[in-house]
C-alpha atoms as a PDB file:
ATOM      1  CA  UNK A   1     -70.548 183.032 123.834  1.00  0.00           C
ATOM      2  CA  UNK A   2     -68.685 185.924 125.333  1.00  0.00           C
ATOM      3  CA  UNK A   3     -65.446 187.118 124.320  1.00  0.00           C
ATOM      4  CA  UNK A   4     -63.082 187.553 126.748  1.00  0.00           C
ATOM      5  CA  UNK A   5     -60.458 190.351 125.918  1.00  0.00           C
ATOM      6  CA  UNK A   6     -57.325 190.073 128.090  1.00  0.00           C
ATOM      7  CA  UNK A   7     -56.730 192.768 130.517  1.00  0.00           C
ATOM      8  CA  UNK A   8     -53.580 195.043 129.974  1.00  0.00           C
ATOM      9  CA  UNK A   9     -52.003 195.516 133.390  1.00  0.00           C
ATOM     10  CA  UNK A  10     -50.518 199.031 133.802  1.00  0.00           C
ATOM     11  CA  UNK A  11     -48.594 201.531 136.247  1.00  0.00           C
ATOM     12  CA  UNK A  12     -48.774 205.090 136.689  1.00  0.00           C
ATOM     13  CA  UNK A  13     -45.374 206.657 137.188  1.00  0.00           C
ATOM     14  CA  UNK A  14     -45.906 210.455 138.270  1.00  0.00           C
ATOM     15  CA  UNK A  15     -44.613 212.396 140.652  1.00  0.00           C
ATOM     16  CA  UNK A  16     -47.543 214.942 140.582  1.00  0.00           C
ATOM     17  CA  UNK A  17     -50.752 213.427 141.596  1.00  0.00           C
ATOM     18  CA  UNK A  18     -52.631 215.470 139.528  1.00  0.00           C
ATOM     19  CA  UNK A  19     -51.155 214.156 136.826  1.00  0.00           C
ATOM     20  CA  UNK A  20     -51.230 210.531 137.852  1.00  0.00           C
ATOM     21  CA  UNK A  21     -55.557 211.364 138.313  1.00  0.00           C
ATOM     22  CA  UNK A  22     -55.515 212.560 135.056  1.00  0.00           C
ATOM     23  CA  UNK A  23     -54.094 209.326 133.537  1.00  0.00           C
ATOM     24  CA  UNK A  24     -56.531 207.468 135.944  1.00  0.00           C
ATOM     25  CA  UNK A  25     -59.342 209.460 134.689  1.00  0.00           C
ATOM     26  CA  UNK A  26     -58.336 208.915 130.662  1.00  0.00           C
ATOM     27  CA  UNK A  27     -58.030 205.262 131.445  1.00  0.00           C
ATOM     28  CA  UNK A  28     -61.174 204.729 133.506  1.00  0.00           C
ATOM     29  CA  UNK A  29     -63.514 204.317 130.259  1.00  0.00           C
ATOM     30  CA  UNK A  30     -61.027 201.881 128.686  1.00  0.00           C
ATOM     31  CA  UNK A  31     -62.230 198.035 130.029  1.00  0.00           C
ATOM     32  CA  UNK A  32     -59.229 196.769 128.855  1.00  0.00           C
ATOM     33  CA  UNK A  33     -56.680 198.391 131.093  1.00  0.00           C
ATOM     34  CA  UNK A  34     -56.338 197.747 134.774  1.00  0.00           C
ATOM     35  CA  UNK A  35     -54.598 199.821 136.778  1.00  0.00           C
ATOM     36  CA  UNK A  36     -52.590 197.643 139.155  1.00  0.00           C
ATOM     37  CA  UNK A  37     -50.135 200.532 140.697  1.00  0.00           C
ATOM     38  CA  UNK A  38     -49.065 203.897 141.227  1.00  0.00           C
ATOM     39  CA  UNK A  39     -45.434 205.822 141.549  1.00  0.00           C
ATOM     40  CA  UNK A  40     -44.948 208.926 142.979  1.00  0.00           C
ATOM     41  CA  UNK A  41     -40.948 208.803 142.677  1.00  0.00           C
ATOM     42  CA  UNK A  42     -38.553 206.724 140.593  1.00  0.00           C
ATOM     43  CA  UNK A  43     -37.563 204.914 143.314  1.00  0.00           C
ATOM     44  CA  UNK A  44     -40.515 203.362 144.321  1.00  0.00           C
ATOM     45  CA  UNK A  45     -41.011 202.676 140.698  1.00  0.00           C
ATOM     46  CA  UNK A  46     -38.452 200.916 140.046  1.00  0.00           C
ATOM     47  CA  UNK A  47     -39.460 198.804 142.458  1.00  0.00           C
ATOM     48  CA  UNK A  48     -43.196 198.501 141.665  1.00  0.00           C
ATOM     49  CA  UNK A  49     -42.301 197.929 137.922  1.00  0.00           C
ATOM     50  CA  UNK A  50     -39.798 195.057 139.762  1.00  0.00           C
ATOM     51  CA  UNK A  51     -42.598 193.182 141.291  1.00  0.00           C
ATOM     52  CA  UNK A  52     -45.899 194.273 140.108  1.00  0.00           C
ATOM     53  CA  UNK A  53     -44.869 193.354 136.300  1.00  0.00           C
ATOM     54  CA  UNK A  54     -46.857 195.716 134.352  1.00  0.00           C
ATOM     55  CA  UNK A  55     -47.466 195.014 130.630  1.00  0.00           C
ATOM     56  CA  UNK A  56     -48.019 198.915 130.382  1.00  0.00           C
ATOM     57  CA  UNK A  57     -46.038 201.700 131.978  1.00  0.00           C
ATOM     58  CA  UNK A  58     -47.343 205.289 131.975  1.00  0.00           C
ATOM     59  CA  UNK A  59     -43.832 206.775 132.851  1.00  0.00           C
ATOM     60  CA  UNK A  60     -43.056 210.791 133.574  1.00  0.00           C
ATOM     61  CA  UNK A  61     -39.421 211.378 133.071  1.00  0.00           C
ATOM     62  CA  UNK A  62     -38.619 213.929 135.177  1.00  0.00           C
ATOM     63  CA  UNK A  63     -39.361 213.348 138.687  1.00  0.00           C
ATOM     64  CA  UNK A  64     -37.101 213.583 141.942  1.00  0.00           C
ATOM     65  CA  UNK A  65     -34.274 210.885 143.152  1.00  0.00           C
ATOM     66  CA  UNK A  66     -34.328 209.015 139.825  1.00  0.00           C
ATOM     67  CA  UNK A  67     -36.084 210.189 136.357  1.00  0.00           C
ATOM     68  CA  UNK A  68     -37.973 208.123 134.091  1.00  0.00           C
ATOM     69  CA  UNK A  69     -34.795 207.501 131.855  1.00  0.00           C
ATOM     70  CA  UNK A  70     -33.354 205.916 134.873  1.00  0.00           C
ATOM     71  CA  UNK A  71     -35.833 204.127 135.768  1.00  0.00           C
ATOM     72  CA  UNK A  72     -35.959 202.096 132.465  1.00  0.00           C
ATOM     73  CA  UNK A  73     -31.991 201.722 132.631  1.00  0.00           C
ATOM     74  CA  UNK A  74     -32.502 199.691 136.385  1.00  0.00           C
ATOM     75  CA  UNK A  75     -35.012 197.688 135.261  1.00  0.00           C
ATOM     76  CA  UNK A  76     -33.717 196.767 131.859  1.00  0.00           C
ATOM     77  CA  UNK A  77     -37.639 197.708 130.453  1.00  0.00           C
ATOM     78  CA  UNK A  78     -37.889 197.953 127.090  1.00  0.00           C
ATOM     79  CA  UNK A  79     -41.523 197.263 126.369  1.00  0.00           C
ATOM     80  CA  UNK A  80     -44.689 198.650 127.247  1.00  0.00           C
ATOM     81  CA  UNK A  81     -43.713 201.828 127.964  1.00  0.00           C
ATOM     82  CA  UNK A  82     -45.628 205.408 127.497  1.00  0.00           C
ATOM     83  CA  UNK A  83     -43.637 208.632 128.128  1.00  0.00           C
ATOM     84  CA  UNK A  84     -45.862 211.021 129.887  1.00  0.00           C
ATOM     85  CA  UNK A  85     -44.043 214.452 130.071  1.00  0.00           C
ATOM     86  CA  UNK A  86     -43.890 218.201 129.959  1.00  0.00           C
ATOM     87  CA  UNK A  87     -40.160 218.252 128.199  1.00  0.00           C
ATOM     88  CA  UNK A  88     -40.002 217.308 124.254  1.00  0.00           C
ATOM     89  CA  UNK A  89     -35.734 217.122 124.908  1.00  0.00           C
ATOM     90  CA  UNK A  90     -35.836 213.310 125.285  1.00  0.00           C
ATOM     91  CA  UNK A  91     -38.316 212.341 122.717  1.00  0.00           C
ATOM     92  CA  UNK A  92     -35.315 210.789 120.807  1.00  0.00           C
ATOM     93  CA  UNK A  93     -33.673 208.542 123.774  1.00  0.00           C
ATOM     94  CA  UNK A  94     -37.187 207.479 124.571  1.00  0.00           C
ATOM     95  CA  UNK A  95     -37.723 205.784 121.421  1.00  0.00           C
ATOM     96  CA  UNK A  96     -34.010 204.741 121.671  1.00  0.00           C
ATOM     97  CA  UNK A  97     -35.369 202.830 124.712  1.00  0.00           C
ATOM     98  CA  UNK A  98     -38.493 201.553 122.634  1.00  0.00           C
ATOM     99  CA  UNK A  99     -40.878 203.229 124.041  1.00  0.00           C
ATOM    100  CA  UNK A 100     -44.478 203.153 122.647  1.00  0.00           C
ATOM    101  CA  UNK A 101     -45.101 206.502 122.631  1.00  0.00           C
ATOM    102  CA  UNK A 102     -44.153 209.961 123.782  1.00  0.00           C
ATOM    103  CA  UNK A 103     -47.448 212.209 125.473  1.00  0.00           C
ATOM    104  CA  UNK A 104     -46.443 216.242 125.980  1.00  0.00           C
ATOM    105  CA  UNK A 105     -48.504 217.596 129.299  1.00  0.00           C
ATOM    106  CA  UNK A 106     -50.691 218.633 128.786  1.00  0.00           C
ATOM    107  CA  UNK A 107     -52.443 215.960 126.807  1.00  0.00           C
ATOM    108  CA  UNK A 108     -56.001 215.464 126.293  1.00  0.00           C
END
């Protein structure tokens, strides 16, 4: 009998691609998580969170046109969600917006 684990859909919200390969990377061993999208702006993200669904959201916060904080106020998100950023200055209003965690680049 095999035990099938569901799948954690997620999206990578970077506006360096290095950084969104490095999240790739850390995820790749992890059988549980499917990638199912990629953000290079806030924008698009917005609109990929908007259709794509994600039940996980690796999110940068600052990034050009709208930042991660933004992003989260559009779509109304409040779950799911992984900070991913170089700034410690909105660790509080992240977990204000229930985010799961809070990673400071660089992270290993």
């Amino acid at each position: 009998m095999s035990t099938n684990q569901p799948t954690l859909r997620a999206l990578i919200v970077d506006d360096e691609s290095l950084a969104r390969g490095l999240i790739r990377e850390y995820l790749a061993p992890h059988s549980g998580i499917s990638i199912v999208g990629e953000s290079a702006n806030g924008m698009q993200a917005v609109q990929d969170i908007t259709t794509l669904v994600p039940d996980l959201i690796f999110l940068d916060i600052q990034m050009p046109k709208l930042n991660g904080l933004e992003v989260l106020e559009l779509t109304g998100r409040r779950a799911g969600v992984i900070f991913t950023t170089a700034d410690d200055q909105h660790a509080l209003k992240a977990f204000d917006l229930h985010a799961v965690d809070y990673l400071l680049k660089p992270f290993s």
